[in-house]
N, C-alpha and C. Protein backbone atom coordinates (compact mmCIF):
# COMPACT_ATOMS: atom_id res chain seq x y z
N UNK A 1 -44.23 7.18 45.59
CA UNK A 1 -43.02 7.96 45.72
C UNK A 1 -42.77 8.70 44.41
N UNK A 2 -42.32 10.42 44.34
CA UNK A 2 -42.48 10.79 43.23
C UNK A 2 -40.98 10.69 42.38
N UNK A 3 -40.69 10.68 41.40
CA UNK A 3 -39.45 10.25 41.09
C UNK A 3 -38.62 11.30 41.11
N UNK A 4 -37.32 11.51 41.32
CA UNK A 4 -36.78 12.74 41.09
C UNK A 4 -36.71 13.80 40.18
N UNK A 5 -36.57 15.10 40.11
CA UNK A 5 -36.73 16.08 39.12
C UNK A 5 -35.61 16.41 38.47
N UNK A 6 -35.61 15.78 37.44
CA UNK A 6 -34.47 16.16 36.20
C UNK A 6 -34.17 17.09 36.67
N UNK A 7 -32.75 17.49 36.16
CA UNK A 7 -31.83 18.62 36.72
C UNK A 7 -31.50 19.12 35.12
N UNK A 8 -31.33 20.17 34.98
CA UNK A 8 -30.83 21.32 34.10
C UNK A 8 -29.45 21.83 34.23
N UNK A 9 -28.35 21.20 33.82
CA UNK A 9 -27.07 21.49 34.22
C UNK A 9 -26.31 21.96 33.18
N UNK A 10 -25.97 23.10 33.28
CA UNK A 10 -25.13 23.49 32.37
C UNK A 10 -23.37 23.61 33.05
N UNK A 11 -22.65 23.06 32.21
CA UNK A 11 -21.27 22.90 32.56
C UNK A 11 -20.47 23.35 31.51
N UNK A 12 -19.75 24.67 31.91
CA UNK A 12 -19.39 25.87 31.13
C UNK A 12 -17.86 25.18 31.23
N UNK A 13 -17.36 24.91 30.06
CA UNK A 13 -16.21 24.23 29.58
C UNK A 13 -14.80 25.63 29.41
N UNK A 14 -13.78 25.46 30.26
CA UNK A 14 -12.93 26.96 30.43
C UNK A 14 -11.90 26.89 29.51
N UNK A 15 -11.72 25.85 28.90
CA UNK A 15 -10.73 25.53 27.82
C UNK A 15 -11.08 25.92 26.33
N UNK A 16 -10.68 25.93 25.57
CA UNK A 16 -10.84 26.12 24.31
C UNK A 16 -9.65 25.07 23.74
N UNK A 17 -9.33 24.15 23.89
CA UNK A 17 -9.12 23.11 23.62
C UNK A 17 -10.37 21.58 23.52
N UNK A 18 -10.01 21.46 21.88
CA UNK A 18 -11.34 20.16 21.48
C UNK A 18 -11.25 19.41 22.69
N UNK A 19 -10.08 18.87 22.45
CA UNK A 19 -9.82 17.22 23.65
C UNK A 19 -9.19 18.27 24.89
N UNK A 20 -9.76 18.22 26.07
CA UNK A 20 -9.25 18.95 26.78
C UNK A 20 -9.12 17.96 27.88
N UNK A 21 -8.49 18.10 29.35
CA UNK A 21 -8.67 17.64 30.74
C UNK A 21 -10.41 17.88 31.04
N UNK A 22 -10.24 19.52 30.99
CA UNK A 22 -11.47 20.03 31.31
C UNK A 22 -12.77 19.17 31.15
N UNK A 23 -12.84 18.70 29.70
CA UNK A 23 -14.09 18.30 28.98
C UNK A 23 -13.72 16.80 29.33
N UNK A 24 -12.85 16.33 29.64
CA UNK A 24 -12.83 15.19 30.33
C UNK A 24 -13.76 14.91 31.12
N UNK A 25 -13.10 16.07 32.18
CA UNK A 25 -13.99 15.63 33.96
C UNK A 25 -15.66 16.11 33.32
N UNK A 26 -15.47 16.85 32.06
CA UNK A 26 -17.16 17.43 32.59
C UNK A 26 -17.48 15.97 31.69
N UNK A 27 -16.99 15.14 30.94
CA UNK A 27 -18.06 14.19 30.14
C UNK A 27 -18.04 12.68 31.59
N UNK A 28 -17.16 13.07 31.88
CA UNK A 28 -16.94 11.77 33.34
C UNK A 28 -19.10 12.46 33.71
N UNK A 29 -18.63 13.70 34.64
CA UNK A 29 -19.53 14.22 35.12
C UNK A 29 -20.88 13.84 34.91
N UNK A 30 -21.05 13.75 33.77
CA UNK A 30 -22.41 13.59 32.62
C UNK A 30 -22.91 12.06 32.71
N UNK A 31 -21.51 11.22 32.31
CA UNK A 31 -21.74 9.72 31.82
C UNK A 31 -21.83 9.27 33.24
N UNK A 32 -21.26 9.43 34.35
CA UNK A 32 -21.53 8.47 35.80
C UNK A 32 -22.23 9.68 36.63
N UNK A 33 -22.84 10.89 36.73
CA UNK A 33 -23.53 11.43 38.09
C UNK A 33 -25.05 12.03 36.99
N UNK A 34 -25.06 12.54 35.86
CA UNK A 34 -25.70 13.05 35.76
C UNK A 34 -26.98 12.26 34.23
N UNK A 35 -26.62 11.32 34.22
CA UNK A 35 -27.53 10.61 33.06
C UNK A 35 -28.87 10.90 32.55
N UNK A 36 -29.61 10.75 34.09
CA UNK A 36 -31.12 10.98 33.94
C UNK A 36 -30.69 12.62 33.81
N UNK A 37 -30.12 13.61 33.98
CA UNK A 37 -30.49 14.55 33.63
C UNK A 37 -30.17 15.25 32.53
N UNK A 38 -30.63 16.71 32.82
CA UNK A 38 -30.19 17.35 31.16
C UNK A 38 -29.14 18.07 31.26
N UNK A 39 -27.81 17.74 30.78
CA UNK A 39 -26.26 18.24 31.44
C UNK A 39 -26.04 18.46 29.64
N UNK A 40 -26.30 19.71 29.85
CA UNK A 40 -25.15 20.38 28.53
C UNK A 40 -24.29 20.62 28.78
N UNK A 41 -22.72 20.23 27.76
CA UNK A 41 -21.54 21.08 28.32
C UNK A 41 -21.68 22.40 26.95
N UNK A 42 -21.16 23.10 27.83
CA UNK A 42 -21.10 24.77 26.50
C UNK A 42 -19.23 24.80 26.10
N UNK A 43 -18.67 24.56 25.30
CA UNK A 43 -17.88 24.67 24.77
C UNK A 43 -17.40 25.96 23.77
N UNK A 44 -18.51 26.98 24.01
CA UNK A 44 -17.91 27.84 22.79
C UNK A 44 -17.76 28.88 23.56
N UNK A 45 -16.73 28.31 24.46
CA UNK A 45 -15.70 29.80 25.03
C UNK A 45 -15.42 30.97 24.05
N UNK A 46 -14.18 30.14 22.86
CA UNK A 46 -13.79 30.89 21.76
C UNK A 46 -14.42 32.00 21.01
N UNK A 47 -15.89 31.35 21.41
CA UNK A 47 -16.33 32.00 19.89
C UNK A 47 -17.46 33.70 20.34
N UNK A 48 -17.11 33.74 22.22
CA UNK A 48 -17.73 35.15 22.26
C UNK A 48 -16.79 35.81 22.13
N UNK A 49 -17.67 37.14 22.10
CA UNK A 49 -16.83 38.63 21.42
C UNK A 49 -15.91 39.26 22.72
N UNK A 50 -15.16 39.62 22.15
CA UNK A 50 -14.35 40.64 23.58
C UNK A 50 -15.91 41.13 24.43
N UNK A 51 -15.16 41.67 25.77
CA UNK A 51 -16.33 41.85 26.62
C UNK A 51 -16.13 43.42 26.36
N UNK A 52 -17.56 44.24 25.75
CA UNK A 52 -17.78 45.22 25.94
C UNK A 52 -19.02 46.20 26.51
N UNK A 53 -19.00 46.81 27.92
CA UNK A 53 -20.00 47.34 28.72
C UNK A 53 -20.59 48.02 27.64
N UNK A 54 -20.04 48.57 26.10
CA UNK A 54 -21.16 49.25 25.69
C UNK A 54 -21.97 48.82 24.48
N UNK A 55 -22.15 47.25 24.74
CA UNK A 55 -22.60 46.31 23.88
C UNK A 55 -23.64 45.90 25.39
N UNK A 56 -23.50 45.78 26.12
CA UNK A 56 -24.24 45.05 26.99
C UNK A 56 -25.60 46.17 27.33
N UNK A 57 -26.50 45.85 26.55
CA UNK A 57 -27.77 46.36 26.48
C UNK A 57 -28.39 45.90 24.91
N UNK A 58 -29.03 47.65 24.18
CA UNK A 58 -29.76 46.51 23.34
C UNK A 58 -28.93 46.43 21.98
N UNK A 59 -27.68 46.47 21.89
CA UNK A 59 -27.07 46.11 21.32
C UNK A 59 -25.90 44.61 21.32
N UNK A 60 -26.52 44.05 22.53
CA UNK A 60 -25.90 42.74 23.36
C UNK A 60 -26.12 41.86 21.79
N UNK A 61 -24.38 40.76 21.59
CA UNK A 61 -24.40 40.28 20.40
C UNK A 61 -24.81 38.78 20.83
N UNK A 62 -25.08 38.22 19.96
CA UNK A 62 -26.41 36.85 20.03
C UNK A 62 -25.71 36.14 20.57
N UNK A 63 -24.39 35.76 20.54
CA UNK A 63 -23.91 34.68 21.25
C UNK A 63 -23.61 34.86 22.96
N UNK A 64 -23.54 35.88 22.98
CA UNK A 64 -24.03 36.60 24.74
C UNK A 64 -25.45 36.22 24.94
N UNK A 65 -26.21 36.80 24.44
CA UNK A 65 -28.24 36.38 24.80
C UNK A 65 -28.05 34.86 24.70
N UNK A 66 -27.46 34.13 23.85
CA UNK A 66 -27.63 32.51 24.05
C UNK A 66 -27.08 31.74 25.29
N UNK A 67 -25.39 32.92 25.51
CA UNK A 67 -24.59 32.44 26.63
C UNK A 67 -26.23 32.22 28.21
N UNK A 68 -26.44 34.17 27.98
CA UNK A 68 -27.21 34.07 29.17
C UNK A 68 -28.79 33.20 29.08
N UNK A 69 -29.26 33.04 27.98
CA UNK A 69 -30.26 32.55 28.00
C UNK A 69 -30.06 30.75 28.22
N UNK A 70 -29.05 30.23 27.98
CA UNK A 70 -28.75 28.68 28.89
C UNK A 70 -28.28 29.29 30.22
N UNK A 71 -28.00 30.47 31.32
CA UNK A 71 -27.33 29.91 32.24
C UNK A 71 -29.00 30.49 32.78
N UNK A 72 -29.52 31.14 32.36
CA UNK A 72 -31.19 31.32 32.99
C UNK A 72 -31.62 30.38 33.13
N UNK A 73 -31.81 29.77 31.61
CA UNK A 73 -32.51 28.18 32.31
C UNK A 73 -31.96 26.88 33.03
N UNK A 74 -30.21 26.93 33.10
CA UNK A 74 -29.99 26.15 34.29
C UNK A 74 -30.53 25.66 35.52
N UNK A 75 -30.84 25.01 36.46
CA UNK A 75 -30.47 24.87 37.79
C UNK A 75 -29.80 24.84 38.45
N UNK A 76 -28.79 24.32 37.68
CA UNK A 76 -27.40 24.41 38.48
C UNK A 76 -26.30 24.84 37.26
N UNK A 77 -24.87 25.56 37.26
CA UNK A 77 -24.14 25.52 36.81
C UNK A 77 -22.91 25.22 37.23
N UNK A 78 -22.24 24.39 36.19
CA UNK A 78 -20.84 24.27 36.78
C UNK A 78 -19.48 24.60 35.89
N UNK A 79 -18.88 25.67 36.55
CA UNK A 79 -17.82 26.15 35.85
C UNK A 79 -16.88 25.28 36.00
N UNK A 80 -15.92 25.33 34.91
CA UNK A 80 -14.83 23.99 34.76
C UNK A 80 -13.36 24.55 33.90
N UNK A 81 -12.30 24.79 34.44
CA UNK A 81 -11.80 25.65 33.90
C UNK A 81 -10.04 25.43 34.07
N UNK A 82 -9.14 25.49 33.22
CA UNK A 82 -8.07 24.88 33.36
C UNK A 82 -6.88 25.95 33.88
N UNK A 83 -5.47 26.55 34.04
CA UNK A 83 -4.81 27.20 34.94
C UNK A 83 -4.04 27.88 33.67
N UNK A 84 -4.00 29.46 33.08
CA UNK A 84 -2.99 29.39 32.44
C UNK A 84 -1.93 30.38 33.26
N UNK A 85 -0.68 30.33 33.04
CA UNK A 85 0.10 31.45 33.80
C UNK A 85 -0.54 31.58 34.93
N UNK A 86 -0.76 31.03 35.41
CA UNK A 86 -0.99 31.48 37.09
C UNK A 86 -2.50 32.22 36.93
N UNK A 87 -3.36 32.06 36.44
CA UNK A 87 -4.83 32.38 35.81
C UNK A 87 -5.53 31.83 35.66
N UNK A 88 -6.94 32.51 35.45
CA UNK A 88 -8.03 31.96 34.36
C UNK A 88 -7.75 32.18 32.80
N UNK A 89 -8.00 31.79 32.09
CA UNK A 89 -7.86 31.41 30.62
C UNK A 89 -8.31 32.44 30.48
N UNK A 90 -7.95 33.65 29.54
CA UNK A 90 -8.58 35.49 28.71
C UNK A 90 -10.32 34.76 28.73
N UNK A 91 -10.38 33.65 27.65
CA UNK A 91 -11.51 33.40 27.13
C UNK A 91 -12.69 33.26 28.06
N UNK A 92 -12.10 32.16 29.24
CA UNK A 92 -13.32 32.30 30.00
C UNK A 92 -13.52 33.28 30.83
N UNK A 93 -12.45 34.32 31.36
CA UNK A 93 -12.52 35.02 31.86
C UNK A 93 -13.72 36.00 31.53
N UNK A 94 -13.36 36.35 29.69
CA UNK A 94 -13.93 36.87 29.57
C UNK A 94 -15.77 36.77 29.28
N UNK A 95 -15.98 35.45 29.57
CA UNK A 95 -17.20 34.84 29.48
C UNK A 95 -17.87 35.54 30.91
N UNK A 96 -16.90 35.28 31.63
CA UNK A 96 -17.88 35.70 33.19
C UNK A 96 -17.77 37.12 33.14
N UNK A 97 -16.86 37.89 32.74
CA UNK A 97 -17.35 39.70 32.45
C UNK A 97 -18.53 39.43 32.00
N UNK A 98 -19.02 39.15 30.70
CA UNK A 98 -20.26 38.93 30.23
C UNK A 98 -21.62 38.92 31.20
N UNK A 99 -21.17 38.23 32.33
CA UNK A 99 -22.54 37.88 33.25
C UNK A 99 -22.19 38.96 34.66
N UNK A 100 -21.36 39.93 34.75
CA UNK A 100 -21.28 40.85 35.71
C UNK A 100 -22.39 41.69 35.91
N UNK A 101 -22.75 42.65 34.78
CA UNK A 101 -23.93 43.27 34.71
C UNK A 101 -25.34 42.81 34.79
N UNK A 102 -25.46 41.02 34.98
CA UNK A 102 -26.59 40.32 35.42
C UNK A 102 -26.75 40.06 36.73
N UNK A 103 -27.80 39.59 37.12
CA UNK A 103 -27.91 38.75 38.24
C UNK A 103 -28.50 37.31 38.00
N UNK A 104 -28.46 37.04 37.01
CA UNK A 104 -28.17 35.57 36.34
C UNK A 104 -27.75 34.51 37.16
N UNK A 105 -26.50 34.81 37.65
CA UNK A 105 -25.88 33.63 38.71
C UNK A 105 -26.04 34.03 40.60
N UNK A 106 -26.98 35.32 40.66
CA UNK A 106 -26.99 35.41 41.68
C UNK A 106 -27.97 34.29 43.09
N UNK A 107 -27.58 33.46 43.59
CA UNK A 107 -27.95 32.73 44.35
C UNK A 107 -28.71 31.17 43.10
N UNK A 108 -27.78 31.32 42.60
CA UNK A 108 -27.95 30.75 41.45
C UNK A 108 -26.92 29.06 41.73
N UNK A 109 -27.31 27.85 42.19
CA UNK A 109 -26.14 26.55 42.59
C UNK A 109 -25.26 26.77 41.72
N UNK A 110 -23.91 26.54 42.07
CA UNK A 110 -22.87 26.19 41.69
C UNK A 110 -21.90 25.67 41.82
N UNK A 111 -21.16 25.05 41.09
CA UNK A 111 -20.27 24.12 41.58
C UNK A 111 -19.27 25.06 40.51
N UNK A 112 -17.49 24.83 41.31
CA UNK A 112 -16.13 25.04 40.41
C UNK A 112 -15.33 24.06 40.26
N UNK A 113 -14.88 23.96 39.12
CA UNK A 113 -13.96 22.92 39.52
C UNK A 113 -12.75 23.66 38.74
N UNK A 114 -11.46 23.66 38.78
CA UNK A 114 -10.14 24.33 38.24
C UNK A 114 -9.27 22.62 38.03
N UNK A 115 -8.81 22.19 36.64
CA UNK A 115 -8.60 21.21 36.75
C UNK A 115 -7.19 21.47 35.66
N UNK A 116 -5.97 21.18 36.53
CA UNK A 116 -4.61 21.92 35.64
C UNK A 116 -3.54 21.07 36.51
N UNK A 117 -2.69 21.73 35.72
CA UNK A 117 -1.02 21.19 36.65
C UNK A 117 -1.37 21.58 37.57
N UNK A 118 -1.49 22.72 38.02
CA UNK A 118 -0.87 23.48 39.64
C UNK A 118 -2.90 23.77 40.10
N UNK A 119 -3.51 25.24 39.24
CA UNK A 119 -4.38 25.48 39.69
C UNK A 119 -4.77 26.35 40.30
N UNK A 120 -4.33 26.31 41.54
CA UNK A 120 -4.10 27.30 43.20
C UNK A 120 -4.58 28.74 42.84
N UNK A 121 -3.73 29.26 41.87
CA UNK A 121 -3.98 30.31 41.47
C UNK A 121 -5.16 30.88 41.04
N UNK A 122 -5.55 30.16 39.54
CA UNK A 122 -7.37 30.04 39.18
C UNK A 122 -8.27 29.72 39.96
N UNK A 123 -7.91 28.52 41.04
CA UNK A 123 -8.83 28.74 41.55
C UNK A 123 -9.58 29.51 42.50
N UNK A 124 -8.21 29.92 43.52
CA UNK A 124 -8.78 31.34 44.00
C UNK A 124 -9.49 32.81 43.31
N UNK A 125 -8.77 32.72 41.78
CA UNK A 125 -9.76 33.85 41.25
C UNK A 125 -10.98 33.41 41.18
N UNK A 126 -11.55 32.18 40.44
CA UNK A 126 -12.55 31.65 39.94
C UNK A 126 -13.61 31.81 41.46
N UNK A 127 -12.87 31.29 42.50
CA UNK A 127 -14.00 31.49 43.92
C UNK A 127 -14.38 32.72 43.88
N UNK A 128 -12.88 34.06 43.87
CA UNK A 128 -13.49 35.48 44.41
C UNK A 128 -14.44 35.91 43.24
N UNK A 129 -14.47 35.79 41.62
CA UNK A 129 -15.25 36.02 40.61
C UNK A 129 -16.81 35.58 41.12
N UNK A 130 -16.98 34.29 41.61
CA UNK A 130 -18.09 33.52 41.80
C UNK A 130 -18.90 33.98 43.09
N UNK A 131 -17.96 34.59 43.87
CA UNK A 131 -18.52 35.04 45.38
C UNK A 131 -18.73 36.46 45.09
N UNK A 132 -18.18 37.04 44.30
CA UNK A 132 -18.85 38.11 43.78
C UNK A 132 -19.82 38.16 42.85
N UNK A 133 -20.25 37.42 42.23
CA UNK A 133 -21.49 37.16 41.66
C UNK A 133 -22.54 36.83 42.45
N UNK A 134 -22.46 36.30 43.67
CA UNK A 134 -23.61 35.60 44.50
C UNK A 134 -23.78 34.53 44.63
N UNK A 135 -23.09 33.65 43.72
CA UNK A 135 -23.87 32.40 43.67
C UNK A 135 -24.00 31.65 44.64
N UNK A 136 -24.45 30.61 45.09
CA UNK A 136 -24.86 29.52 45.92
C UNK A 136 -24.40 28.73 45.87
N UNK A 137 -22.87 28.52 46.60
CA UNK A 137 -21.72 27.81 46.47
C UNK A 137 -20.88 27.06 47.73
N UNK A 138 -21.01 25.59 47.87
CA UNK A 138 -20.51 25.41 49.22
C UNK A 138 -19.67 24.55 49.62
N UNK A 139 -18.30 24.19 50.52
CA UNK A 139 -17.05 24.08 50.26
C UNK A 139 -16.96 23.18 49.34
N UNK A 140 -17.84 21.90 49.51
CA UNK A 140 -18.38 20.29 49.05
C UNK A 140 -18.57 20.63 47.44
N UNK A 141 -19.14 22.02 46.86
CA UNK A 141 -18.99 22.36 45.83
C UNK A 141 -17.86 22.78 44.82
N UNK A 142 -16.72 22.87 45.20
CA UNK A 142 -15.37 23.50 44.53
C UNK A 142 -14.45 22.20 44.88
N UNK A 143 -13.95 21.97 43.57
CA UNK A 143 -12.64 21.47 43.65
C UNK A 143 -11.43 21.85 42.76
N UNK A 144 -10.56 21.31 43.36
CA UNK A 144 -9.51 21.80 42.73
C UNK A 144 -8.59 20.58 42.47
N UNK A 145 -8.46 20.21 40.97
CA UNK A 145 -7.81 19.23 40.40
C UNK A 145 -6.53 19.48 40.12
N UNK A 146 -5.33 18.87 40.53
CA UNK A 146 -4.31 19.29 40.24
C UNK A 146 -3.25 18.11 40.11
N UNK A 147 -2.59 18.15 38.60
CA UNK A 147 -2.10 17.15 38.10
C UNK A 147 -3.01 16.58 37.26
N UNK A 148 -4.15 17.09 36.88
CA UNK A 148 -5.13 16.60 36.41
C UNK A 148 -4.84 16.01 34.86
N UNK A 149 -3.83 15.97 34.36
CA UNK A 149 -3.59 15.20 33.10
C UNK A 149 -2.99 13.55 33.76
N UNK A 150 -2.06 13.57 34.34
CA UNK A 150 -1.86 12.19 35.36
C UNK A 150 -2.81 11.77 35.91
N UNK A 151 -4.59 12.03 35.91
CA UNK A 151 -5.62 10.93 36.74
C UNK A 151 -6.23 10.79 35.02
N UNK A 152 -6.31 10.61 34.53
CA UNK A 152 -6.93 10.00 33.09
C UNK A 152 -6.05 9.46 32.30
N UNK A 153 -6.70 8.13 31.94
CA UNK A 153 -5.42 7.35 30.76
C UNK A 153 -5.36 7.37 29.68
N UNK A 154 -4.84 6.88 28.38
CA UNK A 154 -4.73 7.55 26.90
C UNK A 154 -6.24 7.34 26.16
N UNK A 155 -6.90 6.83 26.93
CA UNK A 155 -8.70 6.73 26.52
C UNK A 155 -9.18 7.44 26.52
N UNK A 156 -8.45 8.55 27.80
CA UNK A 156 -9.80 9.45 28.38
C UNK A 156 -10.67 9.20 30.15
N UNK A 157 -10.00 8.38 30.38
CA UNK A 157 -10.66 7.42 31.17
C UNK A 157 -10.17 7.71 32.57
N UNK A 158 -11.12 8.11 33.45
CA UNK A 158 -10.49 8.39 34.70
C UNK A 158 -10.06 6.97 35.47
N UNK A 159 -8.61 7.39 36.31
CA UNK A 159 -7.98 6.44 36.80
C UNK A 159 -7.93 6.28 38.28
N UNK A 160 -8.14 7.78 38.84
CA UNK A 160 -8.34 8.12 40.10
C UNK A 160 -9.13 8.06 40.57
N UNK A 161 -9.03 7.08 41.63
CA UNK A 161 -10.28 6.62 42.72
C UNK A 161 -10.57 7.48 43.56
N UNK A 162 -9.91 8.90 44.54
CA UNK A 162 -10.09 9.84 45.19
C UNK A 162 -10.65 10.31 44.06
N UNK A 163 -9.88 10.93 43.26
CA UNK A 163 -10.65 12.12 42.02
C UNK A 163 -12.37 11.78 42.04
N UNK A 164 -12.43 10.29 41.64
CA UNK A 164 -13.70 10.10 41.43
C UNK A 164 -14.41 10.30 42.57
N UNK A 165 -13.89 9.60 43.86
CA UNK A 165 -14.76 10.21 44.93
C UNK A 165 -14.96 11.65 45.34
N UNK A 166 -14.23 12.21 44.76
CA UNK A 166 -14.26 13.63 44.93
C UNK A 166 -15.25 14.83 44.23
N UNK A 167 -15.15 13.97 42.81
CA UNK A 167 -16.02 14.26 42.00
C UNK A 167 -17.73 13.53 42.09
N UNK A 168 -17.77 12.62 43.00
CA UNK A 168 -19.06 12.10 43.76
C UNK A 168 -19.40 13.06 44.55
N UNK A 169 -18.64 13.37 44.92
CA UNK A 169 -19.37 14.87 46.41
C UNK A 169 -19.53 15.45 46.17
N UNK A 170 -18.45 15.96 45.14
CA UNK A 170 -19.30 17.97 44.57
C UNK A 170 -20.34 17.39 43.35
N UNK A 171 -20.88 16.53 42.75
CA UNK A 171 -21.92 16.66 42.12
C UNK A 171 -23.50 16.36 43.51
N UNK A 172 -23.11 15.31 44.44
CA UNK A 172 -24.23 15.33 45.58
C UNK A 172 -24.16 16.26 45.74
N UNK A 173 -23.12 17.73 46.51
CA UNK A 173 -23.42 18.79 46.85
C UNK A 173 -24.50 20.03 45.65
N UNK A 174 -24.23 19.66 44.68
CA UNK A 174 -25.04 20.58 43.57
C UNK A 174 -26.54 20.00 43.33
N UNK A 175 -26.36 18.62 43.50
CA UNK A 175 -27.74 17.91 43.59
C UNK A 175 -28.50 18.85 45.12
N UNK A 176 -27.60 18.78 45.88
CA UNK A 176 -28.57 19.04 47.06
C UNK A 176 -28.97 20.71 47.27
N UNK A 177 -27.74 21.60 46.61
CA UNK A 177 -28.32 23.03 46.78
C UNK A 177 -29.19 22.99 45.64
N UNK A 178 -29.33 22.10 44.75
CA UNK A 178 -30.22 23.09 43.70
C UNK A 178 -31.85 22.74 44.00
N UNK A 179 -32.07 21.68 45.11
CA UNK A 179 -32.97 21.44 45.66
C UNK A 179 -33.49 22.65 46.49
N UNK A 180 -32.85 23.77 46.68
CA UNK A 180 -33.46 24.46 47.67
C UNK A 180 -33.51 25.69 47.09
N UNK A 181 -34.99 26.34 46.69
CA UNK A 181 -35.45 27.56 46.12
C UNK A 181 -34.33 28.55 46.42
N UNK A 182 -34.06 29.01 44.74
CA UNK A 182 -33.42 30.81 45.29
C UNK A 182 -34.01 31.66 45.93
N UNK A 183 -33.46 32.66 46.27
CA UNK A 183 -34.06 33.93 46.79
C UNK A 183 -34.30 34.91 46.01
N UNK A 184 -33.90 34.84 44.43
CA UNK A 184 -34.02 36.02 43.62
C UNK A 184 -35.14 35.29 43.00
């Protein structure tokens, strides 16, 4: 029997906060679903440049070519991203302008997760952003965390037994699309 094939997961952190909710669920993510594999989280929302179409060619600045050169070699990615004003965060927002002019994430697994007080809001952008990109995304893949500072305790430590089961399904669901060849 052959053993399973390490997975390549990159989990794009939407906060720019050190200690975040966000980086919570993605280190939960890591330490109980994803061990045997190779799960980077990317944390340096902050540190790309405003998004400009007339940088995106061969004047594209290095921390863009690094952004896109981890979500190339992904298998799967998972965006993770917290609610501001009824939004996505400027920063990550402006991370995914960055990957518009690619086809990088096109049919590319993915999982969302929006993890805030409310949410509702981000997360419907974060779907229509993602469904306009293409990606390979399916219901079992998106969640939406809400209240998400009340399921973790002053450790860090998830407390929620749904959450966790919840967060069991959309990582099986990313396990199982990234099993199945893109089309690009």
């Amino acid at each position: 029997m052959n053993p399973a094939k390490k997975l390549r997961i990159l989990a794009i952190n939407g906060s720019t906060l050190t200690e975040s909710s966000n980086k919570r669920v993605l280190e939960f993510l890591k330490e109980h679903h994803f061990k045997e594999d190779d799960f980077e989280i990317y944390s340096a929302i902050d540190t790309l440049p405003h998004f400009n179409p007339a940088l995106d060619g061969e004047s594209l600045p290095s921390e863009i070519k690094e952004l896109r050169a981890a979500i190339k070699e992904a298998d799967a990615v998972i965006f993770c991203s917290p609610e501001y004003v009824f939004s996505l965060p400027g920063s990550f927002k402006n991370a995914l302008d960055w990957l518009v002019s690619t086809v990088l994430l096109s049919e590319k697994p993915c999982a969302m997760i929006i993890a805030a007080a409310s949410g509702k809001k981000a997360f419907e952008q974060l779907e229509l952003i993602l469904n306009t990109l293409q990606v390979k995304m399916i219901p079992s893949s998106q969640l939406l965390i809400s209240g998400v500072k009340g399921k973790f305790d002053k450790n860090g430590q998830l407390t929620d037994e749904k959450l966790a089961d919840s967060l069991n399904q959309l990582c099986e669901s990313i396990k199982e699309i990234s099993k199945k060849p893109r089309s690009i």
